[in-house]
C-alpha atoms as a PDB file:
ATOM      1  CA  UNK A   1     -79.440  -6.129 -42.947  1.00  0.00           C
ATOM      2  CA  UNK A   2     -76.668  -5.598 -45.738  1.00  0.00           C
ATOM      3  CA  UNK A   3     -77.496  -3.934 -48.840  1.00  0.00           C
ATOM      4  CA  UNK A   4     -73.894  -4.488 -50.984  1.00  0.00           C
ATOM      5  CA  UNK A   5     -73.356  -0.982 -50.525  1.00  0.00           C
ATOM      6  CA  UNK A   6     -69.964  -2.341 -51.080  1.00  0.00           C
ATOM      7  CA  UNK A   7     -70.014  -4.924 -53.423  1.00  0.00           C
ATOM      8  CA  UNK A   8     -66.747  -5.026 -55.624  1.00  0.00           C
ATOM      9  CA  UNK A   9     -64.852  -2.084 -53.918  1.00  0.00           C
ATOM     10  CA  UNK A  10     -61.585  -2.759 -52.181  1.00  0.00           C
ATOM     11  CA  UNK A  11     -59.560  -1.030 -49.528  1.00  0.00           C
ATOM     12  CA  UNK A  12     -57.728  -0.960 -46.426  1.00  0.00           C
ATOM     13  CA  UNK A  13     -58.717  -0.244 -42.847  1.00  0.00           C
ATOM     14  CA  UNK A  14     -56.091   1.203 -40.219  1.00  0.00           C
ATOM     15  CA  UNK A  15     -56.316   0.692 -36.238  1.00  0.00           C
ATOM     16  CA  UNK A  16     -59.190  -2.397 -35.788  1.00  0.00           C
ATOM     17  CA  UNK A  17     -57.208  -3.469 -32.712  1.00  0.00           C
ATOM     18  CA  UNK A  18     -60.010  -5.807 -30.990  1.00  0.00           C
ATOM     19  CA  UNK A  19     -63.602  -5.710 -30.839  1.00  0.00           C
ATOM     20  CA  UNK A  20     -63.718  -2.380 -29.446  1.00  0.00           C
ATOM     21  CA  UNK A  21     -62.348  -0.561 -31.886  1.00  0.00           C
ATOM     22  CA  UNK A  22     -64.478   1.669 -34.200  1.00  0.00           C
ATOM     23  CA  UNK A  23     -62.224   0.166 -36.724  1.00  0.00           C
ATOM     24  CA  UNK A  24     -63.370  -3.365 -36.224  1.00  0.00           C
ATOM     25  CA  UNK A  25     -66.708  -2.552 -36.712  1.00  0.00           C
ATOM     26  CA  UNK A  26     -66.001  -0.752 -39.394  1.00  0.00           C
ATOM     27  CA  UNK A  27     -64.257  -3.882 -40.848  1.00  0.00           C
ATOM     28  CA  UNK A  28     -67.004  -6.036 -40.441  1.00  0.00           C
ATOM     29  CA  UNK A  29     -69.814  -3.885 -41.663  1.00  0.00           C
ATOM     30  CA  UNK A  30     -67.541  -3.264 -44.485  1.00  0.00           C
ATOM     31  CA  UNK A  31     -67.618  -7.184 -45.044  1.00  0.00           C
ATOM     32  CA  UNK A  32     -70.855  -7.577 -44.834  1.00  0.00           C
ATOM     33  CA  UNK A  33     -71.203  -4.862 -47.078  1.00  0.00           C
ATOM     34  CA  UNK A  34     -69.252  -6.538 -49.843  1.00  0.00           C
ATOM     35  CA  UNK A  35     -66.171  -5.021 -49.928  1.00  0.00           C
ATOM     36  CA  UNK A  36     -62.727  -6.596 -49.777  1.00  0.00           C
ATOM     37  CA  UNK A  37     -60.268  -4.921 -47.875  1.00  0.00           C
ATOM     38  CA  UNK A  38     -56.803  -5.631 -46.235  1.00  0.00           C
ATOM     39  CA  UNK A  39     -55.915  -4.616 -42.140  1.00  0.00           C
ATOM     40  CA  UNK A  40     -52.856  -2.979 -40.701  1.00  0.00           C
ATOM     41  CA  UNK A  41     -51.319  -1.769 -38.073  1.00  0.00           C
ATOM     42  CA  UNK A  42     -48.289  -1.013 -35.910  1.00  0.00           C
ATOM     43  CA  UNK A  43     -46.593  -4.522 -35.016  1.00  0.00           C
ATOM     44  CA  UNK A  44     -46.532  -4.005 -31.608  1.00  0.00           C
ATOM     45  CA  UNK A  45     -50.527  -3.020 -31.855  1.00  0.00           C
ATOM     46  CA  UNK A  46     -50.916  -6.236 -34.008  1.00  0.00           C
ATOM     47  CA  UNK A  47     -48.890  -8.302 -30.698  1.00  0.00           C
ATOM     48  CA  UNK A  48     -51.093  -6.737 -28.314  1.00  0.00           C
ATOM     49  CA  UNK A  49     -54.441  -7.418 -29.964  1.00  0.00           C
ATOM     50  CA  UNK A  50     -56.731  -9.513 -31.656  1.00  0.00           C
ATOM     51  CA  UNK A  51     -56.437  -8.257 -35.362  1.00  0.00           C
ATOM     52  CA  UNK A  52     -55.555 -11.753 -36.880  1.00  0.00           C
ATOM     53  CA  UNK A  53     -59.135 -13.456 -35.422  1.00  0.00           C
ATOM     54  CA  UNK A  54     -61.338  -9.812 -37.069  1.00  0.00           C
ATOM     55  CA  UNK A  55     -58.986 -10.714 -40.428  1.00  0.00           C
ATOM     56  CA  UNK A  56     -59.679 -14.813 -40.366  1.00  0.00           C
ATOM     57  CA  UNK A  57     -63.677 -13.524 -39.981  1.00  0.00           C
ATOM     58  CA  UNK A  58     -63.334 -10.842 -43.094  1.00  0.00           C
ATOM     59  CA  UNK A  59     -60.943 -13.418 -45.139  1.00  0.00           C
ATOM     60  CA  UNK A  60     -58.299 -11.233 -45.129  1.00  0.00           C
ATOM     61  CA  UNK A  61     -54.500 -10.529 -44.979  1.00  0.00           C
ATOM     62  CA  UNK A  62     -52.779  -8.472 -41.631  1.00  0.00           C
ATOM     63  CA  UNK A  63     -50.212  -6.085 -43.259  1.00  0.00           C
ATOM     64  CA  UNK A  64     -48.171  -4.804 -40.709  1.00  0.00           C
ATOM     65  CA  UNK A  65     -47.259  -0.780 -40.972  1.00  0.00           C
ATOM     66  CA  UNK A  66     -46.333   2.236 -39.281  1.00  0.00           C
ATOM     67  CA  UNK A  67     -48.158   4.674 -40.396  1.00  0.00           C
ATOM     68  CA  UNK A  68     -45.780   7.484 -39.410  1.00  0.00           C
ATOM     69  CA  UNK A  69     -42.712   5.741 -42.342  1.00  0.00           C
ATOM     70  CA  UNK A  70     -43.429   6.171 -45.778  1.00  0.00           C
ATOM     71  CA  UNK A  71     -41.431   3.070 -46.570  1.00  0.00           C
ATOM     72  CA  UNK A  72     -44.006   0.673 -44.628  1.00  0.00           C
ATOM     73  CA  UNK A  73     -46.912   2.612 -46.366  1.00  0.00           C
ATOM     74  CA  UNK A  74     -45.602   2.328 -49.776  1.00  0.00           C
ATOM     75  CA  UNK A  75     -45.039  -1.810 -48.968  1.00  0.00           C
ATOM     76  CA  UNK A  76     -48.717  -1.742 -47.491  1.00  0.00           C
ATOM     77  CA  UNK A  77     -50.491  -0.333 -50.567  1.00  0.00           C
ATOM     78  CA  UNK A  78     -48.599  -1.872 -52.844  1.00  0.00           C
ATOM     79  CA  UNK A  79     -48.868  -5.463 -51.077  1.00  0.00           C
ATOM     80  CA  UNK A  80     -53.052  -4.270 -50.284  1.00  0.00           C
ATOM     81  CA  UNK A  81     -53.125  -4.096 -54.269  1.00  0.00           C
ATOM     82  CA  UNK A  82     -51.647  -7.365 -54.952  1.00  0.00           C
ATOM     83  CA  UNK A  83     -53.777  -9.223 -52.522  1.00  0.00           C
ATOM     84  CA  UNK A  84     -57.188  -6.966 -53.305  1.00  0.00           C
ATOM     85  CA  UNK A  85     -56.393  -7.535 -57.136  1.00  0.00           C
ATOM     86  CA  UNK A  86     -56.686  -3.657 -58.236  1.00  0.00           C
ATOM     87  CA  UNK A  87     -56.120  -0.320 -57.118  1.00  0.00           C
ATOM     88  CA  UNK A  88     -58.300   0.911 -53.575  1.00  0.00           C
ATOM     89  CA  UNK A  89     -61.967   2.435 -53.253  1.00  0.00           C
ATOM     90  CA  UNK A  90     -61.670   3.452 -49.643  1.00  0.00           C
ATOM     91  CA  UNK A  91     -59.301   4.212 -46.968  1.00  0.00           C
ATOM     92  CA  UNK A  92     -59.939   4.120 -43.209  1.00  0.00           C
ATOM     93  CA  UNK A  93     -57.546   6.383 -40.717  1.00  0.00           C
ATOM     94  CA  UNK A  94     -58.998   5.264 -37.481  1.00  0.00           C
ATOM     95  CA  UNK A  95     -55.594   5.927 -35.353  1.00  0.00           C
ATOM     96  CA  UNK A  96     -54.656   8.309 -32.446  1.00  0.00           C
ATOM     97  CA  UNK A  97     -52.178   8.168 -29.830  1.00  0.00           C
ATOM     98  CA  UNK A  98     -50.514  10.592 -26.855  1.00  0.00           C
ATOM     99  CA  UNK A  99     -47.446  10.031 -25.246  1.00  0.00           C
ATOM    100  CA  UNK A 100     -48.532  13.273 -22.972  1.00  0.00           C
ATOM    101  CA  UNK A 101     -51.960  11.656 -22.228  1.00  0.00           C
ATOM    102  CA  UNK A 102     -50.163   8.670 -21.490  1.00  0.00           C
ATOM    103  CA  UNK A 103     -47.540   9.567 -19.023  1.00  0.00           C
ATOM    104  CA  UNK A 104     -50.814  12.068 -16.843  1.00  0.00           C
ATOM    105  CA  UNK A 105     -48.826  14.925 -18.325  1.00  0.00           C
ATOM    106  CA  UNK A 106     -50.599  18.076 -17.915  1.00  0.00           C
ATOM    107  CA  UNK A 107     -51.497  20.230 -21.230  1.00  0.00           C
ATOM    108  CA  UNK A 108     -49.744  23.648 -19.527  1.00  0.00           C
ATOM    109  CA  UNK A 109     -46.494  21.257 -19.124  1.00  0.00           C
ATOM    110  CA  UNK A 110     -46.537  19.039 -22.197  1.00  0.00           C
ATOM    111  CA  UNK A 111     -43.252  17.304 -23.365  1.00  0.00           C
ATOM    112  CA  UNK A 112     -42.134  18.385 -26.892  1.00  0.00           C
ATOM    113  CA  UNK A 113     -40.942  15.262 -28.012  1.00  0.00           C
ATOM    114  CA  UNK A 114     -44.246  13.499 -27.106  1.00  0.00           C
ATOM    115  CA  UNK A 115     -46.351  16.381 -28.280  1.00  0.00           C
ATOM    116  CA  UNK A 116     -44.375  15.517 -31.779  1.00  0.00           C
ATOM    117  CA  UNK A 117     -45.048  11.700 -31.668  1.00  0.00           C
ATOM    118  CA  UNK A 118     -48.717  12.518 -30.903  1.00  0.00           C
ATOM    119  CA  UNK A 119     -48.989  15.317 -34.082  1.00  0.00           C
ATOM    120  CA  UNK A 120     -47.312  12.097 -36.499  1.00  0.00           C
ATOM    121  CA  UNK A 121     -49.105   9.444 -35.176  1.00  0.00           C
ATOM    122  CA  UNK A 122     -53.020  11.035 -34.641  1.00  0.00           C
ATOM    123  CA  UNK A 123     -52.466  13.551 -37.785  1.00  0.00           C
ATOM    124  CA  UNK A 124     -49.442  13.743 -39.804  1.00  0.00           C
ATOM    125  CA  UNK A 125     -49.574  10.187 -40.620  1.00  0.00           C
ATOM    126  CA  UNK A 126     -53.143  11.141 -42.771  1.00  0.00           C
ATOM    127  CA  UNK A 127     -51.037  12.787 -44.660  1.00  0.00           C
ATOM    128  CA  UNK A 128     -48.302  10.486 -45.390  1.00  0.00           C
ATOM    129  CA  UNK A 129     -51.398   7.922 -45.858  1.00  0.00           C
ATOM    130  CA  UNK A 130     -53.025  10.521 -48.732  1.00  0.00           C
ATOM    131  CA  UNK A 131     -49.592  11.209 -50.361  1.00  0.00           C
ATOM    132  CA  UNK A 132     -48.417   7.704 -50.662  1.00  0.00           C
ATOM    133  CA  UNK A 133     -51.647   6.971 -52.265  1.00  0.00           C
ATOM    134  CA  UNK A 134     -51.247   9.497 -54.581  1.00  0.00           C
ATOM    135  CA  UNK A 135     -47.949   9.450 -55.548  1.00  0.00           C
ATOM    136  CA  UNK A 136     -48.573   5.172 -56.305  1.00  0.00           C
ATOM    137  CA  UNK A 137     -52.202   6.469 -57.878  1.00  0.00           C
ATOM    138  CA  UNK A 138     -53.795   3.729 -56.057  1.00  0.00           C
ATOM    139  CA  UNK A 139     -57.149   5.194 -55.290  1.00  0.00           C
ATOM    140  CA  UNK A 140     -59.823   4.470 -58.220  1.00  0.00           C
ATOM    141  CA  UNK A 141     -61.490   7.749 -58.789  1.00  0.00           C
ATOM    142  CA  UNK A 142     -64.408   8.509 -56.848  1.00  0.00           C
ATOM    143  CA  UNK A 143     -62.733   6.863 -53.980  1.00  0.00           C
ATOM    144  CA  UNK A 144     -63.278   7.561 -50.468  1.00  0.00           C
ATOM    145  CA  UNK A 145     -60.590   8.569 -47.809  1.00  0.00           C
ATOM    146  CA  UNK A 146     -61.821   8.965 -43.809  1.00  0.00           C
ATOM    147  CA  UNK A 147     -60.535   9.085 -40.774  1.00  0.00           C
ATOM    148  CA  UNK A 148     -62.128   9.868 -37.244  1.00  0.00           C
ATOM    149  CA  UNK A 149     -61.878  13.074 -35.377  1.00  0.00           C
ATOM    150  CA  UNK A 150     -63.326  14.701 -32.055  1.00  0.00           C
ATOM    151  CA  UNK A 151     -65.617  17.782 -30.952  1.00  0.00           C
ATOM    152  CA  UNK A 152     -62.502  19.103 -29.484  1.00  0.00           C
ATOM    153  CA  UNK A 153     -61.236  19.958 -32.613  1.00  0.00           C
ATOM    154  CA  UNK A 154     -63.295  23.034 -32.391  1.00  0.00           C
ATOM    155  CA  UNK A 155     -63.686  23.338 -28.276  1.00  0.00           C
ATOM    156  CA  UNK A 156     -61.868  23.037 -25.836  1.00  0.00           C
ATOM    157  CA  UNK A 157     -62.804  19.918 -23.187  1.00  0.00           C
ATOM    158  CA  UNK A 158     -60.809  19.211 -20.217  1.00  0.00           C
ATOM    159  CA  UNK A 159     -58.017  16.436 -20.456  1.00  0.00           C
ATOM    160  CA  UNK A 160     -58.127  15.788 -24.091  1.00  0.00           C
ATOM    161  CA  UNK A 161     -54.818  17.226 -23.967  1.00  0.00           C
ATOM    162  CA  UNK A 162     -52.813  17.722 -27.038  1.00  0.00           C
ATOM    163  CA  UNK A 163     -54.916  15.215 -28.490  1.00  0.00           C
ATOM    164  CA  UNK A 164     -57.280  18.316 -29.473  1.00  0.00           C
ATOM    165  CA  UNK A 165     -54.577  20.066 -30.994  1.00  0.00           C
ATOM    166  CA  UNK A 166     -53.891  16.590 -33.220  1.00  0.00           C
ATOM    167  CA  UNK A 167     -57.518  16.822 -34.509  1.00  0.00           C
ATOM    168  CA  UNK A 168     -57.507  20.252 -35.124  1.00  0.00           C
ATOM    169  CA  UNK A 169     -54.836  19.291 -37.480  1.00  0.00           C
ATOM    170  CA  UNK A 170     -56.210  16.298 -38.839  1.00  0.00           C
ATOM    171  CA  UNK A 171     -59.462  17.917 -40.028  1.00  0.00           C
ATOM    172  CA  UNK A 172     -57.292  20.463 -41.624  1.00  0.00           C
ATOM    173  CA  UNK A 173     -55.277  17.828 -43.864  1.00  0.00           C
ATOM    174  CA  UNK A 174     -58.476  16.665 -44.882  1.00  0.00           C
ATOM    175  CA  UNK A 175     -59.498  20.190 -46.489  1.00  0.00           C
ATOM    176  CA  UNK A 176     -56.192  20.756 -48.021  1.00  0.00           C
ATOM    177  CA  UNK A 177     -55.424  17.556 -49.330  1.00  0.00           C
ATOM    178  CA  UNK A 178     -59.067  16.785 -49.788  1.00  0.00           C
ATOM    179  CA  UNK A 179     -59.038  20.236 -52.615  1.00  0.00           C
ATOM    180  CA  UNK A 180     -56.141  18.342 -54.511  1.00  0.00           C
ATOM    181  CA  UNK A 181     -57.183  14.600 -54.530  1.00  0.00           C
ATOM    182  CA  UNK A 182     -60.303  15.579 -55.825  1.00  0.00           C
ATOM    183  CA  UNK A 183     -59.699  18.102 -58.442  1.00  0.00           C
ATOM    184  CA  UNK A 184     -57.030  16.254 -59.900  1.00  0.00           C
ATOM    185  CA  UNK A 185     -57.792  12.385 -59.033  1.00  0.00           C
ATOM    186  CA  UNK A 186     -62.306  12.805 -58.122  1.00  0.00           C
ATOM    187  CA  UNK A 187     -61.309  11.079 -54.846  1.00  0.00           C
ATOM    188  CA  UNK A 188     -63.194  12.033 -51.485  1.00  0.00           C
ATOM    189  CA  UNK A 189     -61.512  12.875 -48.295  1.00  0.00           C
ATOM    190  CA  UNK A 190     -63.589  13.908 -44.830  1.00  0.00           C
ATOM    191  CA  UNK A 191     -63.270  13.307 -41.276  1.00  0.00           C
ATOM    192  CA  UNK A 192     -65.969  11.694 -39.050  1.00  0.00           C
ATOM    193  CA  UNK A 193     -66.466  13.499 -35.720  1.00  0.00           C
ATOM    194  CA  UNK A 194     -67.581  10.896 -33.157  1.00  0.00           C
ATOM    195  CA  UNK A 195     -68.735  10.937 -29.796  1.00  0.00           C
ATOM    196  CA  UNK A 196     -66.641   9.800 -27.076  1.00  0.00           C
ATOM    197  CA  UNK A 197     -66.726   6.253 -27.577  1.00  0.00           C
ATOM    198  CA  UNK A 198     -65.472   3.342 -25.261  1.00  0.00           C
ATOM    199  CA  UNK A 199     -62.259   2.162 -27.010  1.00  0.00           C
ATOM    200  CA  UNK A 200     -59.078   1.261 -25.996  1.00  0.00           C
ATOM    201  CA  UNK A 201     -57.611   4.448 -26.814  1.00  0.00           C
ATOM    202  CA  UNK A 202     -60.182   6.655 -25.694  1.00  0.00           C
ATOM    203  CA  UNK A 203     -60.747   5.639 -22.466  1.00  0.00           C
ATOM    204  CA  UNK A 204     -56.972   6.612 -21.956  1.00  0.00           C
ATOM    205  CA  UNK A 205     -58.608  10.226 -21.524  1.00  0.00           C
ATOM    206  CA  UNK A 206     -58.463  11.588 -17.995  1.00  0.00           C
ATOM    207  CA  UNK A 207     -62.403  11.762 -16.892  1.00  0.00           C
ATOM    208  CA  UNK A 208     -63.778   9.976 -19.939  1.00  0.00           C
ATOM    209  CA  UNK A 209     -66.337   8.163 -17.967  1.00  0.00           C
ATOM    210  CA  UNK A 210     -67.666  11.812 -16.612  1.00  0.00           C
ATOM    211  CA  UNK A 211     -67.252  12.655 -20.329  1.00  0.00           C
ATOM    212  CA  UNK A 212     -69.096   9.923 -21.701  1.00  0.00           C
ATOM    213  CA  UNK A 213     -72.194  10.786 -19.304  1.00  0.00           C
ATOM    214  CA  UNK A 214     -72.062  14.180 -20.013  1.00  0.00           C
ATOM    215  CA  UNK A 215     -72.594  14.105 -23.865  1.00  0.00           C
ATOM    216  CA  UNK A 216     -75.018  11.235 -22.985  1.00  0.00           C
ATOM    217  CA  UNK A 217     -77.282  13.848 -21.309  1.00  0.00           C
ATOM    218  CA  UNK A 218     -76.449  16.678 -24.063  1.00  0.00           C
ATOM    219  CA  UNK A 219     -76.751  14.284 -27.199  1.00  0.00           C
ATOM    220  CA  UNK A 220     -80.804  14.679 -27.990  1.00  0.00           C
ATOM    221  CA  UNK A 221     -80.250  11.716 -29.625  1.00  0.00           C
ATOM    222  CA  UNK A 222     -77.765  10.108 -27.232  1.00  0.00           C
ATOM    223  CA  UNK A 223     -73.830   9.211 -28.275  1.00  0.00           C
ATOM    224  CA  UNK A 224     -73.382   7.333 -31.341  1.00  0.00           C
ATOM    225  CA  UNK A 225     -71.795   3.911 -30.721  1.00  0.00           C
ATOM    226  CA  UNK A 226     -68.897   2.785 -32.296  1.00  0.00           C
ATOM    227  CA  UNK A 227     -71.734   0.356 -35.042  1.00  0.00           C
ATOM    228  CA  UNK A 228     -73.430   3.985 -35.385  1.00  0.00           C
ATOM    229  CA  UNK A 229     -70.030   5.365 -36.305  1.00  0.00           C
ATOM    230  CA  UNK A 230     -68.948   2.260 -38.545  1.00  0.00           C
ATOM    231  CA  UNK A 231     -72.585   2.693 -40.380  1.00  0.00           C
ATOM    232  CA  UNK A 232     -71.725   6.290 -41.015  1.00  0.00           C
ATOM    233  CA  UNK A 233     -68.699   5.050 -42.336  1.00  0.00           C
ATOM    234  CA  UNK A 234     -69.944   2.360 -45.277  1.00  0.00           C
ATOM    235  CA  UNK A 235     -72.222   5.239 -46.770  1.00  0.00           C
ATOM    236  CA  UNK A 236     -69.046   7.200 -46.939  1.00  0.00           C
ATOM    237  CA  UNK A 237     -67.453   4.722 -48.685  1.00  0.00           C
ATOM    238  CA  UNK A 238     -70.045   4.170 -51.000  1.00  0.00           C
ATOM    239  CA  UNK A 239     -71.225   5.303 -54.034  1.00  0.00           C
ATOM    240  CA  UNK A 240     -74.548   7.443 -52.184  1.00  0.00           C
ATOM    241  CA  UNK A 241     -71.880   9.931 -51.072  1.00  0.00           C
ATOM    242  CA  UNK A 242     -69.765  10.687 -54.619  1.00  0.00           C
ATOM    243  CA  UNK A 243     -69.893  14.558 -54.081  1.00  0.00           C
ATOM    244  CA  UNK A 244     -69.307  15.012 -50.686  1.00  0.00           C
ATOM    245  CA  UNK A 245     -65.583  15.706 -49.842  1.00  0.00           C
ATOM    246  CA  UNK A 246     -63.430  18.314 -47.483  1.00  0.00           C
ATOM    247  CA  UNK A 247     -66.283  18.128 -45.088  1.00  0.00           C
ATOM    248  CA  UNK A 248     -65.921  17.379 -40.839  1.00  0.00           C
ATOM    249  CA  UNK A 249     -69.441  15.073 -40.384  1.00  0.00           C
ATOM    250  CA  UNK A 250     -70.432  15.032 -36.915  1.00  0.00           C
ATOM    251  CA  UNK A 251     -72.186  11.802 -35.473  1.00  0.00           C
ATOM    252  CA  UNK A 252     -72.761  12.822 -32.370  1.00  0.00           C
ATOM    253  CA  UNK A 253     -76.726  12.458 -31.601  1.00  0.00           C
ATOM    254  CA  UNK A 254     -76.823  16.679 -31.762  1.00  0.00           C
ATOM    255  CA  UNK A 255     -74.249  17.029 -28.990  1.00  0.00           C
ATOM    256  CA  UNK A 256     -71.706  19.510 -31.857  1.00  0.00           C
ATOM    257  CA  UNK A 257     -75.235  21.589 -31.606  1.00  0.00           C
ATOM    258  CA  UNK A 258     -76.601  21.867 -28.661  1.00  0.00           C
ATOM    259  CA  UNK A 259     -75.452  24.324 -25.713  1.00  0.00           C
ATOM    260  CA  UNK A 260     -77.412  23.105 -22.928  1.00  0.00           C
ATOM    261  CA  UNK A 261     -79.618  20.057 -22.507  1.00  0.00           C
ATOM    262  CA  UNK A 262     -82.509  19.887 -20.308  1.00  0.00           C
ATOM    263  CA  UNK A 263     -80.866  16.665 -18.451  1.00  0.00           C
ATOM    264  CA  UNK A 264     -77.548  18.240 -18.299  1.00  0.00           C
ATOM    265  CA  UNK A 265     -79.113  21.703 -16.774  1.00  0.00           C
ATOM    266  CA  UNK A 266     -80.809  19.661 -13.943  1.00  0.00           C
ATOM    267  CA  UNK A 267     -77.846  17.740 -13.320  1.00  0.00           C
ATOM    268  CA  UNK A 268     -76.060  21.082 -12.852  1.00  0.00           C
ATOM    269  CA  UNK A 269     -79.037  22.222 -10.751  1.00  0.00           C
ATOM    270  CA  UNK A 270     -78.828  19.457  -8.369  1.00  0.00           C
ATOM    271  CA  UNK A 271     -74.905  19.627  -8.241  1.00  0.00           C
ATOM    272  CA  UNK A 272     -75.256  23.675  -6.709  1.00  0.00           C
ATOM    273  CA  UNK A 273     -78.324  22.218  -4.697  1.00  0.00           C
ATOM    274  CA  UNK A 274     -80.251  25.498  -5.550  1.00  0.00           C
ATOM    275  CA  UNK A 275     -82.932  26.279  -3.252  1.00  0.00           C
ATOM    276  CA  UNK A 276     -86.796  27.788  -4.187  1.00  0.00           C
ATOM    277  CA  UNK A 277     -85.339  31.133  -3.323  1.00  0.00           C
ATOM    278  CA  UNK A 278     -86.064  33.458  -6.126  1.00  0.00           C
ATOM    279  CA  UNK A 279     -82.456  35.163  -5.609  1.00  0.00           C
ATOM    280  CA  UNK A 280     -81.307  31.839  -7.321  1.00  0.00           C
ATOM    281  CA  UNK A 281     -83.304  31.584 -10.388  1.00  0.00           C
ATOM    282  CA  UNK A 282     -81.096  32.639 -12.233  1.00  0.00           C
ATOM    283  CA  UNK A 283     -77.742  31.371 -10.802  1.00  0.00           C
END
């Protein structure tokens, strides 16, 4: 059911590379919503996918851009304007990317130069995003900026890799740039934290399936799917959520607040095959 949360505002969405993608959904919630909005990403991404069918469903242009080169972004919002007829109400960052992950490089022997490609692609590039933006003041006030982050921001899970390290860093830019765009322009910035999700990107992540399961049996409420995450993300672009900003918002069914499920402790239970032996009750 839509409600026009979104009637009238315009904006552009980063990273819906197919159906998959939390961006996609996002796009056609957004839609559906109300909203007009333009796509983009990197042409290769844009070669690879399916982008062009999500933009001939929303009635949209593809803008191609790199998000890491200020030059593309300036063309992007400048074009998005042009085609959306006025300045932007919301901005998603949905993009992420390891070199290290990639190539099964382990995080105790990561390569530099891929460790700096993931930092500009999965974080830096939020920046660039925000500062464009600003600098071209093309974010109506009491606009909305987002883009999606991990648990492992704040913990540690095994073979996220320096893709933890990029999140830690994303949800920092938010805070710091989220304190100037709104005292000086009343626009919103804030990360989503999702669960693992089944994306193309994300399953790149050594043991995701084992991952998946695991916050599956922690969640009280179960993962959030990539429509929870893209519902989460209309109310942020809409008007309900005008004075919330510099904030990390976990959907995550509970998992960011639980520390041991009753599922996941008899999974663990039947993994050590514990016997009746009252020496083990507490192992």
């Amino acid at each position: 059911m839509a409600y026009n949360l979104l009637k009238g505002k315009r904006g552009i969405i980063f990273g819906a590379l197919d159906s998959n993608s939390i961006a996609w959904k996002v796009a056609e919630k957004a839609y559906e919503e109300g909203a007009t909005f333009t796509l983009t990403n990197v042409p290769v991404a844009l070669r690879m996918g399916e982008t062009p069918k999500l933009a001939e469903k929303c009635n949209t242009e593809v803008i191609p851009a790199d998000a890491t080169n200020v030059e593309d972004l300036e063309k992007l919002i400048v074009r998005s304007m042009e085609v959306l007829g006025g300045k932007l109400d919301f901005i998603l960052h949905s993009i992420g990317m390891s070199p290290n992950i990639r190539k099964g490089k382990h995080y105790s022997d990561l390569d530099y130069g891929f460790l700096d490609k993931t930092l500009d692609v999965s974080a830096l590039s939020f920046h660039k995003v925000m500062q464009t933006a600003k600098k071209l003041d093309a974010i109506n006030e009491w606009g909305s900026v987002l883009a999606l982050s991990y648990v492992a921001a704040q913990r540690t899970f095994y073979g996220y890799n320096d893709m933890a390290d990029a999140k830690s860093l994303l949800e920092s830019i938010a805070r710091s740039f989220g304190y100037i765009y709104g005292r000086e322009k009343n626009v919103r910035v804030n990360t989503i934290s999702q669960s693992p999700t089944p994306t193309t990107a994300g399953s790149g992540v050594k043991g995701f399936d084992r991952l998946l399961d695991f916050s599956e049996r922690m969640s009280p409420l179960g993962n959030a799917t990539a429509d929870d995450c893209a519902e989460y993300c209309i109310v942020m672009f809409s008007d309900l959520t005008r004075k919330v900003t510099m904030q990390n918002l976990f959907n995550d069914g509970g998992f960011s607040a639980m520390g041991m499920s009753l599922q996941a402790m008899e999974q663990y239970n039947k993994g050590f095959q514990l016997s009746d032996d009252p020496k083990h009750k507490y192992d």
